[in-house]
N, C-alpha and C. Protein backbone atom coordinates (compact mmCIF):
# COMPACT_ATOMS: atom_id res chain seq x y z
N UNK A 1 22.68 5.61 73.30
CA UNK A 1 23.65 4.60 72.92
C UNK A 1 22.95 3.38 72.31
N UNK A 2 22.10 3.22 72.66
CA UNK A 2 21.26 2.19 72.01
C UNK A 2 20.60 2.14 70.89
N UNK A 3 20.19 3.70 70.73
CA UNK A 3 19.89 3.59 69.00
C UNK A 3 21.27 3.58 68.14
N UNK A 4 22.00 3.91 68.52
CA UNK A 4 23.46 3.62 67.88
C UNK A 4 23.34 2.11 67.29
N UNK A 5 23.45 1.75 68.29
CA UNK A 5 23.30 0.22 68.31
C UNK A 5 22.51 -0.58 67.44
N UNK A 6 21.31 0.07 67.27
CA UNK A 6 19.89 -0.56 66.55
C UNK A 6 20.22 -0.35 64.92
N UNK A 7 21.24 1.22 65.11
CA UNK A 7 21.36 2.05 63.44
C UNK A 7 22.55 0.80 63.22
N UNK A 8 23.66 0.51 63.65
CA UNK A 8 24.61 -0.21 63.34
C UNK A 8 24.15 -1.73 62.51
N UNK A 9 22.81 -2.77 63.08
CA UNK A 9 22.39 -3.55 62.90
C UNK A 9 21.84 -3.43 61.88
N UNK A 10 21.10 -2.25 61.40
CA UNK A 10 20.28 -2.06 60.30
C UNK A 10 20.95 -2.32 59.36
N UNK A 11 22.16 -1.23 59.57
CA UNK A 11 23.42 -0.86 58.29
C UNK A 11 23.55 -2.05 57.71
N UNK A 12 24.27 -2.81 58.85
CA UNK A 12 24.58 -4.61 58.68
C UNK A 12 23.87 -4.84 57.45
N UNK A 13 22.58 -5.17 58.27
CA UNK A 13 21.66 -6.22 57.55
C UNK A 13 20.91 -5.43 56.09
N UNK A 14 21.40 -4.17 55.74
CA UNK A 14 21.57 -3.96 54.65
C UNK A 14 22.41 -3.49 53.64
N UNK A 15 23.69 -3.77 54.32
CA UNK A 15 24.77 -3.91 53.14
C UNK A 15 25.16 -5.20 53.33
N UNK A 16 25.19 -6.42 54.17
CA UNK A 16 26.02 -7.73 54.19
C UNK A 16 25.22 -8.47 52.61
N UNK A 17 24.24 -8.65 52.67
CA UNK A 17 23.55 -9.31 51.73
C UNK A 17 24.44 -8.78 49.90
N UNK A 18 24.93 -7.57 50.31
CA UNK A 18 25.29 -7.06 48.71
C UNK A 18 26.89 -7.46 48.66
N UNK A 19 27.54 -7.15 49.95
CA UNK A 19 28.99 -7.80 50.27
C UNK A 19 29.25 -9.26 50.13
N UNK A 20 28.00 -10.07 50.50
CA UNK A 20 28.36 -11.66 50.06
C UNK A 20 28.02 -12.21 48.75
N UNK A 21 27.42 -11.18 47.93
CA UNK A 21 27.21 -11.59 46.68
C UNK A 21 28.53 -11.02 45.92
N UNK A 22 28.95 -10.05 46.27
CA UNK A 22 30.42 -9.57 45.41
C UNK A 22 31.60 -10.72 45.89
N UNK A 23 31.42 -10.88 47.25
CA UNK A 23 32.50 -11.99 47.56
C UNK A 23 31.92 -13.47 46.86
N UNK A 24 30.80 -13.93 46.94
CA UNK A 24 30.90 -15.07 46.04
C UNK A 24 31.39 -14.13 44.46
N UNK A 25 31.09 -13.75 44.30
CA UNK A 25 31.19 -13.70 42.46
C UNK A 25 33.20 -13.36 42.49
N UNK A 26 33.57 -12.49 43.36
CA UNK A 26 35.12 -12.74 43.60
C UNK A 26 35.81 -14.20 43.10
N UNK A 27 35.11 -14.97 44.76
CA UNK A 27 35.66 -16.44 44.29
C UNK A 27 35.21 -17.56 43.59
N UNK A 28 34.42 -17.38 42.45
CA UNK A 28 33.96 -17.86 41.43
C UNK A 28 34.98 -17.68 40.57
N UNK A 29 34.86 -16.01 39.84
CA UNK A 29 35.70 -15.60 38.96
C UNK A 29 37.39 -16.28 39.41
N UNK A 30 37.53 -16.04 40.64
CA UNK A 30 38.86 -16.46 40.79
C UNK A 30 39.13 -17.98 40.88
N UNK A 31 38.41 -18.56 40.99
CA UNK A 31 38.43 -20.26 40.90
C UNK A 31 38.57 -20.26 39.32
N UNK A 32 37.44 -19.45 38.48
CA UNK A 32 37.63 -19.67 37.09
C UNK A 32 39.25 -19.40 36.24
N UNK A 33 40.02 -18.56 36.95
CA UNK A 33 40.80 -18.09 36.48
C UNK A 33 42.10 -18.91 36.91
N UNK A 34 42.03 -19.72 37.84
CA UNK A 34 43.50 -20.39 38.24
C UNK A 34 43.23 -21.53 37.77
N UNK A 35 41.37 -21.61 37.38
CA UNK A 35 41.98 -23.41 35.86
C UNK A 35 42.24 -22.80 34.43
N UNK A 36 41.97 -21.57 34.78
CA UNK A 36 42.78 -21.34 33.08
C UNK A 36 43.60 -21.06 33.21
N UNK A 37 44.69 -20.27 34.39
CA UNK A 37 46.24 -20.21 34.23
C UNK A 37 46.56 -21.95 34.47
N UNK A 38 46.37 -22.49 35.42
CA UNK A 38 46.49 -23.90 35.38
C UNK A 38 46.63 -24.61 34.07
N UNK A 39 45.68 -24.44 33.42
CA UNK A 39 45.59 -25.13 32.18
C UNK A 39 46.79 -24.74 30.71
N UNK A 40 46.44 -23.31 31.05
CA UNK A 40 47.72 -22.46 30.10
C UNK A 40 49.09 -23.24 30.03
N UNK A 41 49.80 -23.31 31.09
CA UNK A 41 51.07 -23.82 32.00
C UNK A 41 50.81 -25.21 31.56
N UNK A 42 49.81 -25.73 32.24
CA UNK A 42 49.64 -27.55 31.68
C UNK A 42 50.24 -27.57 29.74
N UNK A 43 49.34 -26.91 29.35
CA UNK A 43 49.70 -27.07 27.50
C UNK A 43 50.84 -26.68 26.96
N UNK A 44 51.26 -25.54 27.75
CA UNK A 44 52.75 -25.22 27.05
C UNK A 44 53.87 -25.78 27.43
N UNK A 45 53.77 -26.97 28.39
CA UNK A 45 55.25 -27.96 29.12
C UNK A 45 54.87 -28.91 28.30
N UNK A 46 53.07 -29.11 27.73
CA UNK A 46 53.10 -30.44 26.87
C UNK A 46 53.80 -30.12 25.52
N UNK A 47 53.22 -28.71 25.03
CA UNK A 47 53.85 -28.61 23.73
C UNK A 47 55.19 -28.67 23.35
N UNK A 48 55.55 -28.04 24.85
CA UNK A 48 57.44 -27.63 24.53
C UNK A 48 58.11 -28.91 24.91
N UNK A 49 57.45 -30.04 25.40
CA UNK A 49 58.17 -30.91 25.58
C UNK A 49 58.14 -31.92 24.07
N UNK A 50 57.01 -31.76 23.52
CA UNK A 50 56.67 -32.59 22.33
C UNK A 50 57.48 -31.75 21.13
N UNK A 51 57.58 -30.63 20.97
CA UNK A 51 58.62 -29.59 20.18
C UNK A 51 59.81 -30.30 19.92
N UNK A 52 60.40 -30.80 21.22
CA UNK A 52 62.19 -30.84 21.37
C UNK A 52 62.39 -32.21 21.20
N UNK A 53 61.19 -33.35 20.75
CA UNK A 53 61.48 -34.84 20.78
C UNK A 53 62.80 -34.73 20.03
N UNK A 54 63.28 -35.56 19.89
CA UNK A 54 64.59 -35.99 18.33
C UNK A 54 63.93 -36.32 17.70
N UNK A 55 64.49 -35.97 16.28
CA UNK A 55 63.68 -36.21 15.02
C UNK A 55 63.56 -38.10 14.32
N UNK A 56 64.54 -38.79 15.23
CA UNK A 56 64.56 -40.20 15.05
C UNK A 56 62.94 -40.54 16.15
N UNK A 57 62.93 -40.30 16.93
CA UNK A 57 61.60 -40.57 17.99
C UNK A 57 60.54 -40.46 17.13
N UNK A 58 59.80 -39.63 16.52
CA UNK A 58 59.40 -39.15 15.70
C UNK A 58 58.53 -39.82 14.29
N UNK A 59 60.01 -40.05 13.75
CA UNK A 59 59.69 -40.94 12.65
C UNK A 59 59.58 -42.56 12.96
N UNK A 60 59.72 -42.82 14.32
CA UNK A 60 59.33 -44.48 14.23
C UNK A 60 57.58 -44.47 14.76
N UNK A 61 56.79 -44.96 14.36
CA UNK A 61 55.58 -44.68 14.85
C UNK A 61 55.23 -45.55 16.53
N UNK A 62 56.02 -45.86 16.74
CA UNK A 62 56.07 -46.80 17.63
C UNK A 62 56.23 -45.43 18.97
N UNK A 63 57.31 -45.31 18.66
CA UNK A 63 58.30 -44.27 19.67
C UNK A 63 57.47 -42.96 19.36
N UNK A 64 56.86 -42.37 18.77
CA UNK A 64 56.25 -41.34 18.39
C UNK A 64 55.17 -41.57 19.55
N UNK A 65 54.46 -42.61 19.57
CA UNK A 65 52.75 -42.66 20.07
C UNK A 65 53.49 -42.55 21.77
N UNK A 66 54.88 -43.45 21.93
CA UNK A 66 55.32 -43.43 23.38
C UNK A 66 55.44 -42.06 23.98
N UNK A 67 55.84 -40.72 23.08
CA UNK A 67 56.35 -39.78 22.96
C UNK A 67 55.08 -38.74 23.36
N UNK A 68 54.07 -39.02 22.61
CA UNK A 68 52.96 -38.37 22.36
C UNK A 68 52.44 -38.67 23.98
N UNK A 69 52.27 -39.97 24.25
CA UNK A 69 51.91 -40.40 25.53
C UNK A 69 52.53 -39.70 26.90
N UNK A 70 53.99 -39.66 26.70
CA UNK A 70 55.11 -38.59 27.57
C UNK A 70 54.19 -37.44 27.76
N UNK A 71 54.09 -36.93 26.49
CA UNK A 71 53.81 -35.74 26.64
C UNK A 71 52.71 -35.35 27.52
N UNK A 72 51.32 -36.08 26.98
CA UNK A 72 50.45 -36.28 27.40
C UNK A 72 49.95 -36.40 29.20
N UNK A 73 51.49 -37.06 30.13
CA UNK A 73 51.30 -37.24 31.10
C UNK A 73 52.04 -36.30 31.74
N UNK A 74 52.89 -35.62 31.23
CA UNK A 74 53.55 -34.19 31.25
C UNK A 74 52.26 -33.65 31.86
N UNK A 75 51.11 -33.21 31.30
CA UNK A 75 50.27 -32.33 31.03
C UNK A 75 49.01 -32.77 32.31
N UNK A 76 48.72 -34.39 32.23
CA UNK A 76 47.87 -34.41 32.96
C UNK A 76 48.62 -34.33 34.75
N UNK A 77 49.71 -34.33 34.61
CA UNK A 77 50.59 -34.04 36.21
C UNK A 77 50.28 -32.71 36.53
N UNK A 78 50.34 -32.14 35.35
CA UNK A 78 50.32 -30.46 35.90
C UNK A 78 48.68 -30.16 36.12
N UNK A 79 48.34 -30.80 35.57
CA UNK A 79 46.65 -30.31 36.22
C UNK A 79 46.21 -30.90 37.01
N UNK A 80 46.80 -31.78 37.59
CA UNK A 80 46.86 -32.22 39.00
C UNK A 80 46.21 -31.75 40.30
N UNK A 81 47.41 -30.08 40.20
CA UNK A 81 46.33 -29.39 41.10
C UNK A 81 44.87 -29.17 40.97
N UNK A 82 44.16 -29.30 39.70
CA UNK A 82 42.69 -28.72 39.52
C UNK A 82 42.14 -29.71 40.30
N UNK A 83 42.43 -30.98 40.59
CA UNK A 83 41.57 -32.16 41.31
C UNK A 83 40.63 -31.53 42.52
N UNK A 84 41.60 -30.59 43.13
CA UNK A 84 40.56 -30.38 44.12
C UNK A 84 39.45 -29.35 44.39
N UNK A 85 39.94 -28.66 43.23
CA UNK A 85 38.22 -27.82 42.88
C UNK A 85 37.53 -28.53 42.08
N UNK A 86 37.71 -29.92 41.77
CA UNK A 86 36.49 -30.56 41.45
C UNK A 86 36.52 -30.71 40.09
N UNK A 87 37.43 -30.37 39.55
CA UNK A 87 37.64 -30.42 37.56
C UNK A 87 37.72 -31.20 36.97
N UNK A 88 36.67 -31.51 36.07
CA UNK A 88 37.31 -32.52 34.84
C UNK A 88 38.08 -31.67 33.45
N UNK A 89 38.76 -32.65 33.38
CA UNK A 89 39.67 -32.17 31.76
C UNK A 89 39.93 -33.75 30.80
N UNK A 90 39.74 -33.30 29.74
CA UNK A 90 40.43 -34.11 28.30
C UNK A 90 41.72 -33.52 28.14
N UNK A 91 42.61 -34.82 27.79
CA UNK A 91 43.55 -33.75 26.80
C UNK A 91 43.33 -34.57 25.69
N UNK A 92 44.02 -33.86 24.49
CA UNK A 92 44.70 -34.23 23.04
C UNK A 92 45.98 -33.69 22.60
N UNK A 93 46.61 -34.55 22.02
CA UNK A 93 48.13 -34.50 21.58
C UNK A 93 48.37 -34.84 20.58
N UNK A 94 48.79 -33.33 19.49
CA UNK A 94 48.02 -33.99 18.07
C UNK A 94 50.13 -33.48 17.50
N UNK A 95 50.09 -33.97 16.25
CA UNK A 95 51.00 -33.63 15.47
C UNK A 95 50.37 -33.43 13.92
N UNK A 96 50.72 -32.28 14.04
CA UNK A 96 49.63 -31.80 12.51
C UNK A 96 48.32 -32.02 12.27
N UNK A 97 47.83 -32.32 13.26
CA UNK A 97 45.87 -32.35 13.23
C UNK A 97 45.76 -33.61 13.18
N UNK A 98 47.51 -34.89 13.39
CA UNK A 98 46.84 -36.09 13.58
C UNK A 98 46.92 -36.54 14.36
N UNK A 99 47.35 -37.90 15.16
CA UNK A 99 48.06 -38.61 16.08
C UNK A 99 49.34 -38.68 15.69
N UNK A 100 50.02 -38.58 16.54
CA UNK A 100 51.61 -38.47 16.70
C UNK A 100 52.07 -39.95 16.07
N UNK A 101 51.48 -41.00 16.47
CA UNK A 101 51.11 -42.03 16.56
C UNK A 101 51.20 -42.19 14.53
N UNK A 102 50.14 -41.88 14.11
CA UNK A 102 49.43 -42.12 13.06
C UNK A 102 50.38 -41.43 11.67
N UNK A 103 51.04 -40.51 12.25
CA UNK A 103 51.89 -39.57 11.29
C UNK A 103 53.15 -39.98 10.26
N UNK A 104 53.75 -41.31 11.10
CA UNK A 104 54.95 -41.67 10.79
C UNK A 104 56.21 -40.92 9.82
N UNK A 105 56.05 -39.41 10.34
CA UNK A 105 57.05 -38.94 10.49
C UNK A 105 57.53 -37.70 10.69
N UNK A 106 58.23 -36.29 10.38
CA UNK A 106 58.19 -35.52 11.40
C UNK A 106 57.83 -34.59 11.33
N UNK A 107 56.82 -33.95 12.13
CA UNK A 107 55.73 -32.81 12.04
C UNK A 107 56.05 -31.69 11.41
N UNK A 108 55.31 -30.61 11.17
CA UNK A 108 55.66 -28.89 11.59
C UNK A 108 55.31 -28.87 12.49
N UNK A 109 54.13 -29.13 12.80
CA UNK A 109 53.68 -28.37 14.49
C UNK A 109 53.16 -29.85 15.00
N UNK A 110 53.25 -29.32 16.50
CA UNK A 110 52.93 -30.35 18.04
C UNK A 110 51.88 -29.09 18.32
N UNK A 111 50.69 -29.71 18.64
CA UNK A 111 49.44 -29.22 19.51
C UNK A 111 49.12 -29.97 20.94
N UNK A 112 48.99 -29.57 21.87
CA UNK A 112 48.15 -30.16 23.00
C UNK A 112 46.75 -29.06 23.21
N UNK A 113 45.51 -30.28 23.20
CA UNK A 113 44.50 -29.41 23.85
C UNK A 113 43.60 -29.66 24.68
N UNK A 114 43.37 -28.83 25.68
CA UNK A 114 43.02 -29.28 27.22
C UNK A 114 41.20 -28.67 27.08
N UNK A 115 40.59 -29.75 27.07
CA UNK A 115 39.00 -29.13 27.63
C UNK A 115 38.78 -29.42 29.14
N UNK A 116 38.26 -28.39 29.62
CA UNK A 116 38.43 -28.64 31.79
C UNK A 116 37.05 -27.81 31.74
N UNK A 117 36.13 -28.63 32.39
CA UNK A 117 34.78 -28.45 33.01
C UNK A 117 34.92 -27.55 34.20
N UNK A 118 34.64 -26.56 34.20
CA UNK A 118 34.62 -26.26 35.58
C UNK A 118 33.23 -26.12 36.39
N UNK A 119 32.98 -26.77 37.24
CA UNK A 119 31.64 -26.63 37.53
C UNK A 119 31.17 -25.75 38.89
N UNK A 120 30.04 -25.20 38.79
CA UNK A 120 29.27 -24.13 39.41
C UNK A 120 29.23 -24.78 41.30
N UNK A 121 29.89 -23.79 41.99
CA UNK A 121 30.10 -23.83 43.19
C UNK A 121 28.76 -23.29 44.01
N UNK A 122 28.01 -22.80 43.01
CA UNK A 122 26.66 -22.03 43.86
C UNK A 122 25.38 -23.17 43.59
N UNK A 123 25.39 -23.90 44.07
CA UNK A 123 23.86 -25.14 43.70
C UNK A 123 22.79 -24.78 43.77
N UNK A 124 21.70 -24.62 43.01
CA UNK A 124 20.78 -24.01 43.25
C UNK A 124 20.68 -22.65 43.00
N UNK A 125 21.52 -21.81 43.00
CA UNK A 125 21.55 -20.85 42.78
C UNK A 125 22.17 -20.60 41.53
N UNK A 126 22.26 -18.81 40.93
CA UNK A 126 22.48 -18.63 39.66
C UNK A 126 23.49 -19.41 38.61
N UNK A 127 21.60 -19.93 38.01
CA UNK A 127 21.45 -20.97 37.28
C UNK A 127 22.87 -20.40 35.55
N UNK A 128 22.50 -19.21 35.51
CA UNK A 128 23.08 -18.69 34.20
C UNK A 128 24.24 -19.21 34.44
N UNK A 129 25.09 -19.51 35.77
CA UNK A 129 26.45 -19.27 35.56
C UNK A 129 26.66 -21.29 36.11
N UNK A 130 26.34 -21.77 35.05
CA UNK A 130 26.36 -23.41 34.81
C UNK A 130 27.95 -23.83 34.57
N UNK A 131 28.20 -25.09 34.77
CA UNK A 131 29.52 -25.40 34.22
C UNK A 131 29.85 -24.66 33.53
N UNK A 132 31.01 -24.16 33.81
CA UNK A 132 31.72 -23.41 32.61
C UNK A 132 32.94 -24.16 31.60
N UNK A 133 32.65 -24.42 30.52
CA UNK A 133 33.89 -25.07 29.74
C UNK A 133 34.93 -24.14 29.23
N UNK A 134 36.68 -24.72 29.17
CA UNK A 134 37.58 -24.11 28.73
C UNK A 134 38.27 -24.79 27.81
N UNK A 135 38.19 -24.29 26.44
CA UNK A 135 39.13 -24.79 25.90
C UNK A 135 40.72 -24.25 25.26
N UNK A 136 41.64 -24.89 26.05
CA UNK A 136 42.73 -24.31 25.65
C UNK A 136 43.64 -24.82 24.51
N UNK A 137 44.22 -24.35 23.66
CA UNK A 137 45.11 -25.17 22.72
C UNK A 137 46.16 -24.24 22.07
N UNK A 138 47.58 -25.50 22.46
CA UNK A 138 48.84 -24.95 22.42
C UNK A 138 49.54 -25.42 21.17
N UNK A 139 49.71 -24.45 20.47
CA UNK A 139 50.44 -24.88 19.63
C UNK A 139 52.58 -24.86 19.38
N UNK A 140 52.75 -25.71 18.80
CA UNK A 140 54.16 -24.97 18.60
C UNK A 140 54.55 -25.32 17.56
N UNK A 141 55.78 -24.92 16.26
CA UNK A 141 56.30 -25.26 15.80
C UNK A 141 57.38 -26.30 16.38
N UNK A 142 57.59 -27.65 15.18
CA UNK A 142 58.10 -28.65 15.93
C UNK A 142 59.47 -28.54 15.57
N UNK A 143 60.96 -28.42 16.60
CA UNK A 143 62.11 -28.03 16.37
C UNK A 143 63.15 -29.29 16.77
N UNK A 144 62.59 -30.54 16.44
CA UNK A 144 63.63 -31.35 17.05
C UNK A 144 64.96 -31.46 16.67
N UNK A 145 65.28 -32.39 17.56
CA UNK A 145 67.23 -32.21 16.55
C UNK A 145 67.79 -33.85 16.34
């Protein structure tokens, strides 16, 4: 019964070492993947909300940049949740590759685009897998009324 015992320990101590490297790389990959659905979801409530402005909002540049700004905080609410895995993000909120702001008047397309740092949970260890950057960008055709 005791070499049972001794064989059981061995086993252990040579499969745990290969089991905690698949489970870190699990929740790596999976940390990586809920700031990019995170982020996905963040850009497309900014875009679809910047889509549906009224076309008077729009053309005042005033109300446009307020609009752009809306949007903008639309977006940084929803990534909200990333705060606590540690994420940084930019956004941008463009109307035709400019500022919403700058356009004075009314688009084809509304873009939001989110860059989110995600940084390496293993310190010291594998170095290859460094901050990882995401960049997402949403586009839409702009349909106001």
């Amino acid at each position: 019964m005791k070499r049972q015992g001794g064989m059981v320990a061995l086993e252990l101590a040579l499969v745990l070492p290969v089991l905690l490297v698949l489970l870190s790389a699990v929740l790596y990959y999976g940390r990586l993947t809920y700031a990019y659905e995170v982020t996905q979801k963040a850009a497309s409530a900014g875009a679809r909300y910047l889509s549906s402005v009224a076309a008077v909002n729009m053309k005042n540049p005033v109300q446009a940049g307020q609009e752009s700004n809306l949007a903008q905080t639309i977006v940084q609410t929803e990534l909200a949740a990333l705060s606590a895995l540690g994420v940084s993000t930019a956004v941008e909120v463009d109307c035709d590759a400019i500022s919403c702001a700058m356009l004075g008047g009314i688009p084809n397309e509304v873009s939001v685009t989110i860059v989110v740092w995600v940084p390496n949970i293993f310190f010291g260890y594998l170095q290859e897998l460094a901050d990882q950057r995401l960049v997402i960008r949403r586009s839409m055709r702009y349909v106001g009324n």
